[in-house]
Protein backbone atom coordinates (compact mmCIF):
# COMPACT_ATOMS: atom_id res chain seq x y z
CA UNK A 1 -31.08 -4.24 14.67
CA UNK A 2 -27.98 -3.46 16.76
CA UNK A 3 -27.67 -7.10 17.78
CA UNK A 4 -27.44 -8.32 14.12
CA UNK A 5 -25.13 -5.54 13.28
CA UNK A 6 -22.86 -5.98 15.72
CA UNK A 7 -22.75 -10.00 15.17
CA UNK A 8 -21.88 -9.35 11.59
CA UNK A 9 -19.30 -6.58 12.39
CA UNK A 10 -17.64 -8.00 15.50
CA UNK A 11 -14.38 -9.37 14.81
CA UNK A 12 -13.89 -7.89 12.00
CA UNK A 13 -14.53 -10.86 9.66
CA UNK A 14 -17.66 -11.80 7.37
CA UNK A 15 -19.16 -15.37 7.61
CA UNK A 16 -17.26 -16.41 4.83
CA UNK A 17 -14.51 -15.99 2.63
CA UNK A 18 -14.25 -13.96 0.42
CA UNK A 19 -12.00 -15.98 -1.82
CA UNK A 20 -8.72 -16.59 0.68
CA UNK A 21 -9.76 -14.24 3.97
CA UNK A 22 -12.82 -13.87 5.93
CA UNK A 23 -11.22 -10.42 6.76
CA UNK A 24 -12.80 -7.10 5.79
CA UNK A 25 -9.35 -5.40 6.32
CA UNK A 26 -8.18 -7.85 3.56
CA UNK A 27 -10.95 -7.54 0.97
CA UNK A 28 -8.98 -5.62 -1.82
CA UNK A 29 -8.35 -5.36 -5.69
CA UNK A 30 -5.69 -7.95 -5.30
CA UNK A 31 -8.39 -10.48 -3.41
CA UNK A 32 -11.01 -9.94 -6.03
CA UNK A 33 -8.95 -10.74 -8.84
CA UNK A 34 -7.80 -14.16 -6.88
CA UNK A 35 -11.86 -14.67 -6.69
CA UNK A 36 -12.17 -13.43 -10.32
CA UNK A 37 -9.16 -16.26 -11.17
CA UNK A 38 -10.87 -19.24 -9.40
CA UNK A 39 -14.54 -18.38 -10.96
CA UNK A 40 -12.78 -18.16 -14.21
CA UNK A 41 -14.70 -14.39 -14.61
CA UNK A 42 -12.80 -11.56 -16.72
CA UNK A 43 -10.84 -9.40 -14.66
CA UNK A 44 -11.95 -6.56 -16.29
CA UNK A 45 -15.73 -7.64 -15.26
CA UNK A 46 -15.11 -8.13 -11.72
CA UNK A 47 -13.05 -5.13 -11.04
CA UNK A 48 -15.47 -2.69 -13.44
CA UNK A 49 -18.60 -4.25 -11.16
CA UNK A 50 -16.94 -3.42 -7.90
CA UNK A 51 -16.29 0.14 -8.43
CA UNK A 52 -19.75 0.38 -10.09
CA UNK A 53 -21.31 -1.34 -6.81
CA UNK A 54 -18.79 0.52 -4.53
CA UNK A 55 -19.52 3.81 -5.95
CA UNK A 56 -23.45 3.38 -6.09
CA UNK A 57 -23.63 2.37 -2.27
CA UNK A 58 -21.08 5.28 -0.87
CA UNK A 59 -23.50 7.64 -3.21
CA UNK A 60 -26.81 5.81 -1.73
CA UNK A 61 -25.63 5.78 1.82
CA UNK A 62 -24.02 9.13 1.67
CA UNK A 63 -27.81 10.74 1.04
CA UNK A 64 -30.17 8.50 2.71
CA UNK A 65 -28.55 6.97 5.90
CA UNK A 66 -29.68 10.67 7.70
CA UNK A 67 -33.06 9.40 6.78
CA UNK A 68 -32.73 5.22 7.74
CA UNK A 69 -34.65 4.07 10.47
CA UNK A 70 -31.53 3.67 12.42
CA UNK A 71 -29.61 5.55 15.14
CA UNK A 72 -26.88 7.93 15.14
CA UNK A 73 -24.96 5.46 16.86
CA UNK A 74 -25.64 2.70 14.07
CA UNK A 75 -24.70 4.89 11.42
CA UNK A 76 -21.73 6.04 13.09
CA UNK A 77 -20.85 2.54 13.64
CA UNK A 78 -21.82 1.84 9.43
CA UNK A 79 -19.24 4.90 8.57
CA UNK A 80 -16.34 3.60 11.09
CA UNK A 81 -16.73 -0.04 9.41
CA UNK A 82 -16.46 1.53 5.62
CA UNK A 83 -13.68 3.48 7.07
CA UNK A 84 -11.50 -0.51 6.97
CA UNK A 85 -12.44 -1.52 3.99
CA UNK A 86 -9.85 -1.42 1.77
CA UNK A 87 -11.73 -2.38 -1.10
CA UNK A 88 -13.94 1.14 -0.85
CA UNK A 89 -10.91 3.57 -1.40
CA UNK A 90 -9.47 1.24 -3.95
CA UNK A 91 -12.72 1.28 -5.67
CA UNK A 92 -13.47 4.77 -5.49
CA UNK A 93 -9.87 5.71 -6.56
C-alpha cells in the first residue's frame, strides 16, 4: 500500500488535471469553477458538492483512519497531504 501511496502523492501532482493544473496545491474554489465553466455545470452545483464531499471525507477520516488497516506512518502521511490542499479549508470554511 505504501508504494501506491507514495506514487500518487510524490510530486505533488495527480495523474491528471484537474481542469488547468495537475497540482494539488492548486486545486481551489477558483479551479473548480474554471472546471464547472468548461463542463457547462451550475456553479452553485459544483461548489455545494465539494463542500458536501469535502466535509463528509474530513468527518469519515477523522473517526475511522485510527481503525484503517494502515500504519501510523500512512496516516500521518494522509493528514500531512490534506494539510496542502487548498480546496479542504476552502471547503470547510
Amino acid at each position: 500500500m505504501w508504494g501506491i501511496l507514495k506514487q500518487h502523492l510524490q510530486g505533488d501532482q495527480s495523474a491528471l488535471n484537474f481542469s488547468r493544473t495537475r497540482r494539488f496545491d492548486q486545486f481551489t474554489k477558483e479551479e473548480l469553477l474554471h472546471l464547472a465553466g468548461k463542463a457547462a455545470l451550475p456553479r452553485k452545483l459544483v461548489l455545494d458538492t465539494a463542500r458536501e464531499t469535502v466535509g463528509l471525507f474530513m468527518d469519515r477520516w477523522s473517526s475511522e483512519k485510527a481503525h484503517l488497516p494502515m500504519s501510523r506512518h500512512i496516516v500521518k502521511v494522509i493528514d500531512n497531504h490534506l494539510k496542502t490542499l487548498p480546496i479542504i479549508g476552502e471547503a470547510t470554511s
